[in-house]
N, C-alpha and C. Protein backbone atom coordinates (compact mmCIF):
# COMPACT_ATOMS: atom_id res chain seq x y z
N UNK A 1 0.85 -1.16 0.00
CA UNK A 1 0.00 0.00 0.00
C UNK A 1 0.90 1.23 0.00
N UNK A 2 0.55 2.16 -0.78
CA UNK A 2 1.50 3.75 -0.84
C UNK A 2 1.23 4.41 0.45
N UNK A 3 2.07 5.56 0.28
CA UNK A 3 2.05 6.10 1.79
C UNK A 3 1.00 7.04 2.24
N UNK A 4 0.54 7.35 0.66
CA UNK A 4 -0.92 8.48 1.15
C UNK A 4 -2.05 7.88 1.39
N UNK A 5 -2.13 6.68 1.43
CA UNK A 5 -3.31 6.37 1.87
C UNK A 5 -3.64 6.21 3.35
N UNK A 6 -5.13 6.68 3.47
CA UNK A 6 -5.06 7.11 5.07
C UNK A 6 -5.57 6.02 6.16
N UNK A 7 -4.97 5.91 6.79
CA UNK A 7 -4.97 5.02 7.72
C UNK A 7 -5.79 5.14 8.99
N UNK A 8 -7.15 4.81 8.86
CA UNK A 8 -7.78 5.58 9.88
C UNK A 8 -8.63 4.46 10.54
N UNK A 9 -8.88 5.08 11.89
CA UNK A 9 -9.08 4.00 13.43
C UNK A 9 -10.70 4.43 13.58
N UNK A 10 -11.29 3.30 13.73
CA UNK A 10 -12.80 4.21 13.65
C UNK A 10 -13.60 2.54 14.18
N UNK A 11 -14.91 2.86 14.14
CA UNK A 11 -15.66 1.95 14.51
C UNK A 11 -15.74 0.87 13.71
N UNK A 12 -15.70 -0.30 14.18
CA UNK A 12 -15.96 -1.85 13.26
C UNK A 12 -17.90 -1.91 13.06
N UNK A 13 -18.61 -1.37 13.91
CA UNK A 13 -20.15 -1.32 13.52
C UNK A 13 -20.63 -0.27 12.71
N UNK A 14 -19.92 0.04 11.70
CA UNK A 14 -20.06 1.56 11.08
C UNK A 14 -19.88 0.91 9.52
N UNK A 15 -19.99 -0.26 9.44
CA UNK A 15 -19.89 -0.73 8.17
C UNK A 15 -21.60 -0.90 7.85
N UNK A 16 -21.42 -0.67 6.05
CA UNK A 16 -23.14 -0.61 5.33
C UNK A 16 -22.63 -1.46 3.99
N UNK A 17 -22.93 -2.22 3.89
CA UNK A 17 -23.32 -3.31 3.56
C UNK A 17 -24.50 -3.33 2.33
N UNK A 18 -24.27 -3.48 0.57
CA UNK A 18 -24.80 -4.00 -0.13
C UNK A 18 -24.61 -4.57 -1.00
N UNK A 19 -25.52 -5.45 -1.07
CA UNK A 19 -25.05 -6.74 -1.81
C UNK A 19 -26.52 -7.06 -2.89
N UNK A 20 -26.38 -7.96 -3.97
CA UNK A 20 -27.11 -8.41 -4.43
C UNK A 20 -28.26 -9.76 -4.44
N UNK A 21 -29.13 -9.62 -3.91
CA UNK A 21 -30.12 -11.18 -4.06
C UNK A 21 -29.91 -12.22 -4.76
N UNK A 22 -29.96 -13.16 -4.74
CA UNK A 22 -29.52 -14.21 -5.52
C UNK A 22 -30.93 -14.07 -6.38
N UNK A 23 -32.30 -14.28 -5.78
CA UNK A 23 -33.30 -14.48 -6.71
C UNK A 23 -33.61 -12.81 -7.12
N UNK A 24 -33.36 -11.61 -6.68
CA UNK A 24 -33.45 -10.68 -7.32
C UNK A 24 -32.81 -11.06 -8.78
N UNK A 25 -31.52 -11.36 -9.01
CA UNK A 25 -30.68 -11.21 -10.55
C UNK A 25 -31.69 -13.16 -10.68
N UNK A 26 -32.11 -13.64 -10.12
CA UNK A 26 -32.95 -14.68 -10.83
C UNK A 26 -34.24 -14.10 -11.70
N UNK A 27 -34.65 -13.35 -11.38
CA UNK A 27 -36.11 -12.48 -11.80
C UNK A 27 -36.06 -11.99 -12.87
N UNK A 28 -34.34 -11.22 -12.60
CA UNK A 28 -34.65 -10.39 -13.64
C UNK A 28 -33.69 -10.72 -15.02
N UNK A 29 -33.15 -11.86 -15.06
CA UNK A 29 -32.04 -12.54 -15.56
C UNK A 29 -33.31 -13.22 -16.54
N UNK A 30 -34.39 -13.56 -16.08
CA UNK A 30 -35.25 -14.74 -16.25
C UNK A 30 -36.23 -13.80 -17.48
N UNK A 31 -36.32 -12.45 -16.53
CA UNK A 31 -37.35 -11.30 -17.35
C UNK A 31 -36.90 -11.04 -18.77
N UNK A 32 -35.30 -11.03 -18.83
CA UNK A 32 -34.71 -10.59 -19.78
C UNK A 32 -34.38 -11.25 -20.49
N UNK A 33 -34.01 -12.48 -20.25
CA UNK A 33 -33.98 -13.96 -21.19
C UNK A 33 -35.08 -14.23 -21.89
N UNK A 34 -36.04 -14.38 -21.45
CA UNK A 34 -37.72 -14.39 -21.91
C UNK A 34 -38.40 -13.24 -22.76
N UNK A 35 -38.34 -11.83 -22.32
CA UNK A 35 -38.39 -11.12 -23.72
C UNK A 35 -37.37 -11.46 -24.95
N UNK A 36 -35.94 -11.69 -24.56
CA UNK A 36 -35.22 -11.92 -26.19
C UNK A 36 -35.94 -13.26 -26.58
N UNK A 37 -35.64 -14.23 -25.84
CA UNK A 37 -36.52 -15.57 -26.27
C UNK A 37 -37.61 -15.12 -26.93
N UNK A 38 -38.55 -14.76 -26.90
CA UNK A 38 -39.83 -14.41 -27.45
C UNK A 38 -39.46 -13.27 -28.69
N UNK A 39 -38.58 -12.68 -28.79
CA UNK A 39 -38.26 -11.94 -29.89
C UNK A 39 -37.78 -13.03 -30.74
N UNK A 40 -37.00 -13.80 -30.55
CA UNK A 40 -36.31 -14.63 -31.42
C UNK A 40 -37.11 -15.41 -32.18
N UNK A 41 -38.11 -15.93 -31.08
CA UNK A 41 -39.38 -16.98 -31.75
C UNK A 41 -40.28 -16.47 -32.75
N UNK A 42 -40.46 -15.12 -32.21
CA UNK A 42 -41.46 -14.56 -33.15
C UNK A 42 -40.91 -14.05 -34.60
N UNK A 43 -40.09 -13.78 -34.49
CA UNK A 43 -38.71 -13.70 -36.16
C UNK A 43 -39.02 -14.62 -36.40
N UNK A 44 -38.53 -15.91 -35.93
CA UNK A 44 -38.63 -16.99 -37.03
C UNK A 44 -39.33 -17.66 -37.62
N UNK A 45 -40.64 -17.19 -36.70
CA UNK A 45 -41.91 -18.14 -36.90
C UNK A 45 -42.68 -16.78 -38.22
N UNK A 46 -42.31 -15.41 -38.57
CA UNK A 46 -42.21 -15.04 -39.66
C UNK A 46 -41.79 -15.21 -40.68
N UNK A 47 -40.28 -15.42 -39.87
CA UNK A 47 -39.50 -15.90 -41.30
C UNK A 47 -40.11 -16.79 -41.95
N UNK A 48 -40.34 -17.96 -40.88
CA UNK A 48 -41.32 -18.79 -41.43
C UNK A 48 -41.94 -19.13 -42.35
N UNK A 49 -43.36 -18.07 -41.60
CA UNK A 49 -44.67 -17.68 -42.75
C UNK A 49 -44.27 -17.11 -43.88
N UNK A 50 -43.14 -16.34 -43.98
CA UNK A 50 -42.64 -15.80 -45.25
C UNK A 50 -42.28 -16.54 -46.48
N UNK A 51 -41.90 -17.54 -46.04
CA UNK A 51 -41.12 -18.62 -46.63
C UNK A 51 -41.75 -20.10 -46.59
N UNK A 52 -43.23 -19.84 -46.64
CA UNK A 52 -44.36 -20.74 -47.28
C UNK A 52 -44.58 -21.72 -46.23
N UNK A 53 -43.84 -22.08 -44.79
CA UNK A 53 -44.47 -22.95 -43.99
C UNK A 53 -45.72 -22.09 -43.30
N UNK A 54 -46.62 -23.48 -43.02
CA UNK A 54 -47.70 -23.52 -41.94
C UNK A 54 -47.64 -24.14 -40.98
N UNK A 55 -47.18 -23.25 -39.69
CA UNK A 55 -47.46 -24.16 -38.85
C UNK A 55 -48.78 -24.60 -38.44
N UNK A 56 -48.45 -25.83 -37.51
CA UNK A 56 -49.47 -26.59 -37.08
C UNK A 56 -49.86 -26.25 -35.93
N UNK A 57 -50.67 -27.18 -35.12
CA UNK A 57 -51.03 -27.08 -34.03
C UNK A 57 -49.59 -27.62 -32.87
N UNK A 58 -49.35 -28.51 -33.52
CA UNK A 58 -47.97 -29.08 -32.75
C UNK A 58 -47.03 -27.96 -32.76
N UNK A 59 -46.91 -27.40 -33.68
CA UNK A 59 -45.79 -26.01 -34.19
C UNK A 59 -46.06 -24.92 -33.04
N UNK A 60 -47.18 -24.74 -32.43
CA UNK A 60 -47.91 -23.43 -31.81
C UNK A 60 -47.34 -23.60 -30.83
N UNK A 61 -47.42 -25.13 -29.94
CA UNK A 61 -47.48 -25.74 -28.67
C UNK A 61 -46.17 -26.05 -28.30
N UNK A 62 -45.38 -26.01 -29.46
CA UNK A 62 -43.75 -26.32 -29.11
C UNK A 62 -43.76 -24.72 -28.81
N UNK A 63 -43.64 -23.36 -29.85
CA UNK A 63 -43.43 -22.42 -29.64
C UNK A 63 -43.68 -21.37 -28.23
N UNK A 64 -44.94 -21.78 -27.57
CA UNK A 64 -45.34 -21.71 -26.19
C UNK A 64 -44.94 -22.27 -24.90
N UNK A 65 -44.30 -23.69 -25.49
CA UNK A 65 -43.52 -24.44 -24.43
C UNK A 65 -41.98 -23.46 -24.17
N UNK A 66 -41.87 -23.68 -25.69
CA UNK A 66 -40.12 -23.12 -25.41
C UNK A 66 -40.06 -21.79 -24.82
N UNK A 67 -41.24 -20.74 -25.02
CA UNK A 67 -41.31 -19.80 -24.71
C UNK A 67 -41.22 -19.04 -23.30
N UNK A 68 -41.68 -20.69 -22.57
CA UNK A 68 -41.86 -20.81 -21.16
C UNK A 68 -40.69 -21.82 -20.75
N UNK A 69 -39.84 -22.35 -20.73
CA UNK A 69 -38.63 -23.40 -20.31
C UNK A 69 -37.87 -23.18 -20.88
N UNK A 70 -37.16 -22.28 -22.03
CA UNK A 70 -35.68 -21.62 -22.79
C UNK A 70 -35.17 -20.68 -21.25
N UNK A 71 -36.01 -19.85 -21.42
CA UNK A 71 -35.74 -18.20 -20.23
C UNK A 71 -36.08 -19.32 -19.07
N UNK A 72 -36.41 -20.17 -18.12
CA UNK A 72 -36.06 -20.43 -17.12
C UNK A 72 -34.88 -21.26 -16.70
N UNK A 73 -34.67 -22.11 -17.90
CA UNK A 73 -33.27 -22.69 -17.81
C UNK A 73 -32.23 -21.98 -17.72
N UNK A 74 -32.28 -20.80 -18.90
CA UNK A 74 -31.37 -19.88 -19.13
C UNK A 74 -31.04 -18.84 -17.89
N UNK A 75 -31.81 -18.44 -17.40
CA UNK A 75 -31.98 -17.80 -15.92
C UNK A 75 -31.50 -18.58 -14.78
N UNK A 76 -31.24 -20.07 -14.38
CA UNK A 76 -31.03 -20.84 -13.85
C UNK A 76 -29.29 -21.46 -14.23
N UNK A 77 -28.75 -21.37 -15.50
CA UNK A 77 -27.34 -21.39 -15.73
C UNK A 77 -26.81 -20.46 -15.56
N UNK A 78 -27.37 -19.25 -15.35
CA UNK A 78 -26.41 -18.28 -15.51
C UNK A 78 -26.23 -17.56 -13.97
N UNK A 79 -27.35 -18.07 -13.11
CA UNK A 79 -27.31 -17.99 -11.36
C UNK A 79 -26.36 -19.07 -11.07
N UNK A 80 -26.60 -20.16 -12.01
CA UNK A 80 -25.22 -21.05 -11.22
C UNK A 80 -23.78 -20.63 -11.45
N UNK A 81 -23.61 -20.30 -12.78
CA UNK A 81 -22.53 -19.82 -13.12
C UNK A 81 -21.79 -18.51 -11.71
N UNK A 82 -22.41 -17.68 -12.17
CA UNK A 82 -22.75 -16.55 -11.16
C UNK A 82 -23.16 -16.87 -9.32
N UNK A 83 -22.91 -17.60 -8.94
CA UNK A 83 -23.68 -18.18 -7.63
C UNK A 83 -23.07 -17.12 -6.59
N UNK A 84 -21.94 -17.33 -6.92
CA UNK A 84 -20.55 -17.04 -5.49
C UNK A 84 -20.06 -15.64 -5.51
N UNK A 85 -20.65 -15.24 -6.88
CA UNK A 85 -19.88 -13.99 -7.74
C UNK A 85 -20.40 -12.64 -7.85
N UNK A 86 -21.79 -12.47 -7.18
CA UNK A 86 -22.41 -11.37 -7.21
C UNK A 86 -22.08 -10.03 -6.77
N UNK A 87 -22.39 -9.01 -7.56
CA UNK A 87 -21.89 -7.68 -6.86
C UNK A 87 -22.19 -7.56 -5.11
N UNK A 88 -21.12 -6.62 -5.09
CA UNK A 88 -21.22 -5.91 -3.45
C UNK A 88 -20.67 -4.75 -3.41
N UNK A 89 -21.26 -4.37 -1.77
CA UNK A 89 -20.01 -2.93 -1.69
C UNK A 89 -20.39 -2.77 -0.10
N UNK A 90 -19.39 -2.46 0.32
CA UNK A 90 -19.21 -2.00 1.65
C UNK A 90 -18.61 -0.61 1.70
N UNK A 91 -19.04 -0.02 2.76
CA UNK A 91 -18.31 1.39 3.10
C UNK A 91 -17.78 1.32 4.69
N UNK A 92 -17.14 2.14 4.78
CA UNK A 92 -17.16 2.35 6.55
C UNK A 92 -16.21 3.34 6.65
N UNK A 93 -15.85 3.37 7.42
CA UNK A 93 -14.57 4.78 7.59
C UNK A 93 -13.14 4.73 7.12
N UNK A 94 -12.81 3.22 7.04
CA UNK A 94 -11.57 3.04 6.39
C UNK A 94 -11.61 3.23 4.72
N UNK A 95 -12.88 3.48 4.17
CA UNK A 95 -13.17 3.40 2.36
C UNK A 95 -14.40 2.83 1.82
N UNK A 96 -14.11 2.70 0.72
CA UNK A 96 -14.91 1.78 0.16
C UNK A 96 -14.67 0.44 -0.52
N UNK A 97 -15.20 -0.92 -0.35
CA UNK A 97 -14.91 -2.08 -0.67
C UNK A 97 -15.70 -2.58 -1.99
N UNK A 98 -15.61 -2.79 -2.86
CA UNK A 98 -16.66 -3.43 -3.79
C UNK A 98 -16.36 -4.10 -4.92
N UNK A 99 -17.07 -4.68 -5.49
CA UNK A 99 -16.77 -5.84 -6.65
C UNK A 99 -18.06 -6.19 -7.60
N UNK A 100 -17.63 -5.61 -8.93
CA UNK A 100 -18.73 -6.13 -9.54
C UNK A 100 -19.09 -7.46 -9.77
N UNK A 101 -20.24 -7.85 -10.79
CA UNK A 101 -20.89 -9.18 -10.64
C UNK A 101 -19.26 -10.13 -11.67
N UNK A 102 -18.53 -11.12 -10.57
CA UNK A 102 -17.34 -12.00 -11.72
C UNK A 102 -16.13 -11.04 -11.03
N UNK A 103 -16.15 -10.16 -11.01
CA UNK A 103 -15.12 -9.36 -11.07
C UNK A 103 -14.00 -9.57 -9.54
N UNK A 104 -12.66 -9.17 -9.50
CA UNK A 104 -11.86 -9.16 -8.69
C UNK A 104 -12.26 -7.74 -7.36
N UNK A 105 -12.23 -7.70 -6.57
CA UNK A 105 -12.55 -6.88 -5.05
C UNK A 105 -11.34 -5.40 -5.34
N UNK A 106 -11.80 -4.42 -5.22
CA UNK A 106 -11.16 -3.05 -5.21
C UNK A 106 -11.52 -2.58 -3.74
N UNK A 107 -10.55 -1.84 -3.18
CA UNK A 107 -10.20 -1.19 -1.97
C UNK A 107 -10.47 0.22 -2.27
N UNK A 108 -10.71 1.10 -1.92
CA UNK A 108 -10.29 2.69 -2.01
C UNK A 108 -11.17 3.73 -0.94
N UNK A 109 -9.63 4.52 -0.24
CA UNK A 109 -9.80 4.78 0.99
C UNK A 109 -10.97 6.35 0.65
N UNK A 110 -11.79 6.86 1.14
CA UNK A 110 -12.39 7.99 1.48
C UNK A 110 -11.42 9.38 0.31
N UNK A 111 -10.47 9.62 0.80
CA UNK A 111 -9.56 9.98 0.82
C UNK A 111 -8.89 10.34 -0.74
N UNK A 112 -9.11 8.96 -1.27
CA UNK A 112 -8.68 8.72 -2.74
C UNK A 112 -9.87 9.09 -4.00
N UNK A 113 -11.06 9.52 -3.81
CA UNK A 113 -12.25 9.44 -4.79
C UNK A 113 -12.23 11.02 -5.07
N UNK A 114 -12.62 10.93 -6.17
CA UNK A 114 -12.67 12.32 -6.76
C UNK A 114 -14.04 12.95 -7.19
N UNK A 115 -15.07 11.38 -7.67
CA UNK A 115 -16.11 11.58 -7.75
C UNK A 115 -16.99 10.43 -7.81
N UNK A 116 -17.91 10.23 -7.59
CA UNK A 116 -19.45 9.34 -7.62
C UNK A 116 -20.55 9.42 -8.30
N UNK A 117 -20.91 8.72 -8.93
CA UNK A 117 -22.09 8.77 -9.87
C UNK A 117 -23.07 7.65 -10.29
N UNK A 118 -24.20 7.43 -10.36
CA UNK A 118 -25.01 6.48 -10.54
C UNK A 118 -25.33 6.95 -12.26
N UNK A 119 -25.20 5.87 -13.58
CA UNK A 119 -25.52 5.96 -14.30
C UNK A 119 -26.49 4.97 -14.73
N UNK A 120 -27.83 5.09 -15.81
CA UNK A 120 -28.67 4.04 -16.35
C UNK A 120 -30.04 4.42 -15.64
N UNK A 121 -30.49 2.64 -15.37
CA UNK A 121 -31.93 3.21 -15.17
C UNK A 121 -32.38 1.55 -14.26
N UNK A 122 -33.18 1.71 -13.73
CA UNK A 122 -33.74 0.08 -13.39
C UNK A 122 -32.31 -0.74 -12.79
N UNK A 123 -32.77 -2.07 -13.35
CA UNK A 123 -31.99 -2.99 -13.13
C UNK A 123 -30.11 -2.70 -13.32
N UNK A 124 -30.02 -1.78 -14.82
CA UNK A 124 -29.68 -1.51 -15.12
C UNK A 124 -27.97 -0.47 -14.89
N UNK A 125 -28.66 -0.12 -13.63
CA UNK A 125 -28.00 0.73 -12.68
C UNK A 125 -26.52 0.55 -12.87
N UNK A 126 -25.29 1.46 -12.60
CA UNK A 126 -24.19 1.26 -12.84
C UNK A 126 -23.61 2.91 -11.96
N UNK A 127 -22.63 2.37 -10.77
CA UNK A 127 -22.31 2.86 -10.24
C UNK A 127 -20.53 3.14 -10.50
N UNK A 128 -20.24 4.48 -11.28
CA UNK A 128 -18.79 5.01 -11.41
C UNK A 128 -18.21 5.68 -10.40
N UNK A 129 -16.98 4.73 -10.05
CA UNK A 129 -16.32 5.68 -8.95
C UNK A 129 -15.44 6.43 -9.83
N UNK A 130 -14.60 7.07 -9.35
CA UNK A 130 -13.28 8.33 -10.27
C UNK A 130 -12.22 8.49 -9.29
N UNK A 131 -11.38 7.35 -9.35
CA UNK A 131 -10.44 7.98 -8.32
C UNK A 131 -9.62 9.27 -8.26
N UNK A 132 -9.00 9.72 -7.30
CA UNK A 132 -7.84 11.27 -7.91
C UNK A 132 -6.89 10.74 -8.47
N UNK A 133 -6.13 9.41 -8.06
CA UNK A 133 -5.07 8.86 -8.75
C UNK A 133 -5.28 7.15 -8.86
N UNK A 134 -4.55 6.31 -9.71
CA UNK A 134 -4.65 5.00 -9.64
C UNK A 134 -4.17 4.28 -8.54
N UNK A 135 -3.06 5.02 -7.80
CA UNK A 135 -2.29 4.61 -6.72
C UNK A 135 -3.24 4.33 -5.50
N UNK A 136 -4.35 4.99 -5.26
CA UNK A 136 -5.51 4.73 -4.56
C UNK A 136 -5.98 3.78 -4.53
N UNK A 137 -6.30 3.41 -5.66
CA UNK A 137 -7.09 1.92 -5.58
C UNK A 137 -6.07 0.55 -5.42
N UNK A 138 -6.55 -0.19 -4.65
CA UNK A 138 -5.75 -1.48 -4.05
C UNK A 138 -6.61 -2.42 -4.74
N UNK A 139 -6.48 -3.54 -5.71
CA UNK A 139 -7.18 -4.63 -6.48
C UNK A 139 -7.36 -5.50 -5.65
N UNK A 140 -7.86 -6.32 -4.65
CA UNK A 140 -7.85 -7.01 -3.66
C UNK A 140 -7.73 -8.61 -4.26
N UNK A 141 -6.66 -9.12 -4.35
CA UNK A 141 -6.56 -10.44 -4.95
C UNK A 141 -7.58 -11.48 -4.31
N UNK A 142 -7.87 -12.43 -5.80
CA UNK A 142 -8.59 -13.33 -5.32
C UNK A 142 -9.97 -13.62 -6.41
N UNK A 143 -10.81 -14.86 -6.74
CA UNK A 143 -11.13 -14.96 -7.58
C UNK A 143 -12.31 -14.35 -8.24
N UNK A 144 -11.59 -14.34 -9.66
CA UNK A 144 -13.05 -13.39 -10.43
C UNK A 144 -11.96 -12.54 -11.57
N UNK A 145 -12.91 -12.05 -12.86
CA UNK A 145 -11.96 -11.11 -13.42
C UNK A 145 -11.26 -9.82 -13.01
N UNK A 146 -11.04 -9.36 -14.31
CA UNK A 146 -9.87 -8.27 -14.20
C UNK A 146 -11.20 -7.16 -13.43
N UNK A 147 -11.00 -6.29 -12.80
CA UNK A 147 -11.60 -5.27 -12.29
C UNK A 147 -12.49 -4.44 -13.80
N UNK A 148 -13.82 -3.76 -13.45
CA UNK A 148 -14.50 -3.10 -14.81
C UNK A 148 -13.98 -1.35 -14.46
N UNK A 149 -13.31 -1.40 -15.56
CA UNK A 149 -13.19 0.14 -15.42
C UNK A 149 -13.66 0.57 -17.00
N UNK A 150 -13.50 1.78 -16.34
CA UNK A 150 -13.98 3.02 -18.03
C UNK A 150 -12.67 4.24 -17.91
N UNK A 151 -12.39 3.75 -19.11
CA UNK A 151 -11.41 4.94 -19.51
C UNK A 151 -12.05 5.86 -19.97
N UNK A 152 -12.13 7.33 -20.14
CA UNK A 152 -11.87 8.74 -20.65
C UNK A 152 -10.91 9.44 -20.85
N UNK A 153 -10.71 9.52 -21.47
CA UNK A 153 -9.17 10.85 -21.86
C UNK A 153 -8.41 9.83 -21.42
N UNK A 154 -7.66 10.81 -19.96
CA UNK A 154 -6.81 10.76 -18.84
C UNK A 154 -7.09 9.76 -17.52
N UNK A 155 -8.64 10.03 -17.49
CA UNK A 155 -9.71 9.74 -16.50
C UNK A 155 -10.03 7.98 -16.41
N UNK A 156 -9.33 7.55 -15.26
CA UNK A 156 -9.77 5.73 -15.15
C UNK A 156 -11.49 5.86 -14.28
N UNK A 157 -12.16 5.44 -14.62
CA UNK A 157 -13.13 4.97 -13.49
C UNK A 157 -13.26 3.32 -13.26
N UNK A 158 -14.01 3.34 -12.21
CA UNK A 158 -14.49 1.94 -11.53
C UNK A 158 -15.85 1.41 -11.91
N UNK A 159 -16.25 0.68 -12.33
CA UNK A 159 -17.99 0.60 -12.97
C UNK A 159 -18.30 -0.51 -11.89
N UNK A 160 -19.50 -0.42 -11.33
CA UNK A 160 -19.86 -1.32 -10.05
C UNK A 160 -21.43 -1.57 -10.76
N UNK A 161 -22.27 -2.33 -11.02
CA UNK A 161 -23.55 -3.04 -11.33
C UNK A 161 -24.26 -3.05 -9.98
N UNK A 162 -25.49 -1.51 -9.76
CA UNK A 162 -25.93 -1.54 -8.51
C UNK A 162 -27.04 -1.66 -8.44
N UNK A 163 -27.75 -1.73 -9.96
CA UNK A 163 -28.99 -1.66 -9.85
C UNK A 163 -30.29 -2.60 -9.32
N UNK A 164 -29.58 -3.88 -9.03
CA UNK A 164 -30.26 -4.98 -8.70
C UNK A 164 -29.47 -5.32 -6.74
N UNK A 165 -28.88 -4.18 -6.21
CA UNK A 165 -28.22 -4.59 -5.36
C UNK A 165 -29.15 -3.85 -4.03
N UNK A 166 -29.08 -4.36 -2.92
CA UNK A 166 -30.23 -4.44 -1.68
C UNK A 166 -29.27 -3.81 -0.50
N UNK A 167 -29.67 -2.68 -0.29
CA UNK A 167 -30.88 -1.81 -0.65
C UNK A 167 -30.58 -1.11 -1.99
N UNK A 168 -31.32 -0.36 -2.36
CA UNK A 168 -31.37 0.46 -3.38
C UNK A 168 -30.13 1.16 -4.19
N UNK A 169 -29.98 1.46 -5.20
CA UNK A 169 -29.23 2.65 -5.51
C UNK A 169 -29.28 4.15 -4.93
N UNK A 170 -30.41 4.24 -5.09
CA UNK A 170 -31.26 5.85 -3.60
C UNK A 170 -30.38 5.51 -2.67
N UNK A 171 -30.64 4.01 -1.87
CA UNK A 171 -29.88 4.62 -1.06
C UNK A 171 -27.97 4.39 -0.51
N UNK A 172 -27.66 4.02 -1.66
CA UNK A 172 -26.31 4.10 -1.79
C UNK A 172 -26.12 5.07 -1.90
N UNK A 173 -26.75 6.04 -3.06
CA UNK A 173 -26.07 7.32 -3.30
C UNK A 173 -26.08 8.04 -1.79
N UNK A 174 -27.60 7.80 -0.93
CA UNK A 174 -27.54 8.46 0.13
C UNK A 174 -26.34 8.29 0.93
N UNK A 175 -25.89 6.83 1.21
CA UNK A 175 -24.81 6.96 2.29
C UNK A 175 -23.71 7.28 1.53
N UNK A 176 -23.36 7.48 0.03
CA UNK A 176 -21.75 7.93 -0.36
C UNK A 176 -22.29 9.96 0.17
N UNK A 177 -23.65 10.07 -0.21
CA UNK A 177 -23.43 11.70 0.17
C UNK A 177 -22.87 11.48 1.62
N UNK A 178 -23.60 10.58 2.89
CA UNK A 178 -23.15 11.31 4.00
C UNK A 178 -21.39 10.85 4.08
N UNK A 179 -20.60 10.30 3.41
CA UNK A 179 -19.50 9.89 3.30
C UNK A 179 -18.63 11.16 2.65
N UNK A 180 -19.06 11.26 1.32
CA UNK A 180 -18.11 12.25 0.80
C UNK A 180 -18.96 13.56 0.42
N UNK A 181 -19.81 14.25 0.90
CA UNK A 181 -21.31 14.88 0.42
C UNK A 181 -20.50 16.24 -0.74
N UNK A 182 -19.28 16.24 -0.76
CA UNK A 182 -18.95 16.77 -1.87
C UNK A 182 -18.47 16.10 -3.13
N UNK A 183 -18.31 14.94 -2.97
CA UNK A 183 -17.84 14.59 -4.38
C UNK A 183 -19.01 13.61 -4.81
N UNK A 184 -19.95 13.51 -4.45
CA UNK A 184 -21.60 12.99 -5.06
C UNK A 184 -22.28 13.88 -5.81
């Protein structure tokens, strides 16, 4: 660890804590599998008609089945895959802790952030940190990928997936204001 990072003595019950549901990203893993599924079906079953088949009654009943057991399987491999791996984030007085969904654990003290931002919408949610320098952030070894960042210019950020994470994005942003209430 470099030498500017601050080293600070504070309460162990002062930690906040969010994390993601397992059946929350089941819901909505399942929601979103199932509209493309149903886009896909309905293309082809044009293409189809375009291209001189009729389906049958058997044809209808497969298309309704799959429509209903593609998106739950698919929602169900990709929670297993994903089981162990779900986003988080902790705060407390020593920084902030967090890890997107797969991804390797980042450290960064209070001290080191330059700015905070919630981008997207819904599920969707995506939380950018901005450190002041790279030297700030500590990669916390251990399994999962390379850390998600976003380059700009000069500018590294941190991309964190918050939108499905408990409690809210509201109220993350709330506790980074009472944390850093100027750089939110």
């Amino acid at each position: 660890m470099t030498s500017h990072v601050d080293q600070v003595l504070g309460p162990a019950d002062d930690t906040v804590s969010f994390i993601q549901p397992r059946g929350m990203v089941y819901v909505t893993t399942l929601w979103v599998a199932a509209a493309g599924w149903t886009v896909v079906l309905a293309v082809y079953l044009l293409c189809s008609l375009l291209f001189g088949a009729r389906p049958g009654a058997a044809d209808i009943a497969f298309y309704a089945e799959s429509a209903l057991i593609v998106p739950v399987i698919v929602a169900a491999a990709v929670l297993l895959v994903l089981y162990r791996r779900l986003g988080w984030l902790h705060t407390s007085v020593h920084g902030i802790d967090f890890a997107a969904t797969g991804r390797k654990a980042v450290h960064l003290p209070w001290s080191g952030i330059a700015s905070v931002g919630l981008h997207g919408w819904g599920p969707f949610t995506e939380l950018v940190i901005t450190p002041i320098d790279a030297d700030y952030a500590q990669v916390i070894e251990g399994p999962g990928l390379a850390v998600r960042m976003r380059h700009r210019g000069a500018e590294t950020s941190y991309v964190i997936d918050v939108g499905l994470m408990s409690p809210g994005p509201e109220v993350l942003l709330a506790e980074l204001h009472r944390r850093i209430p100027s750089k939110v």
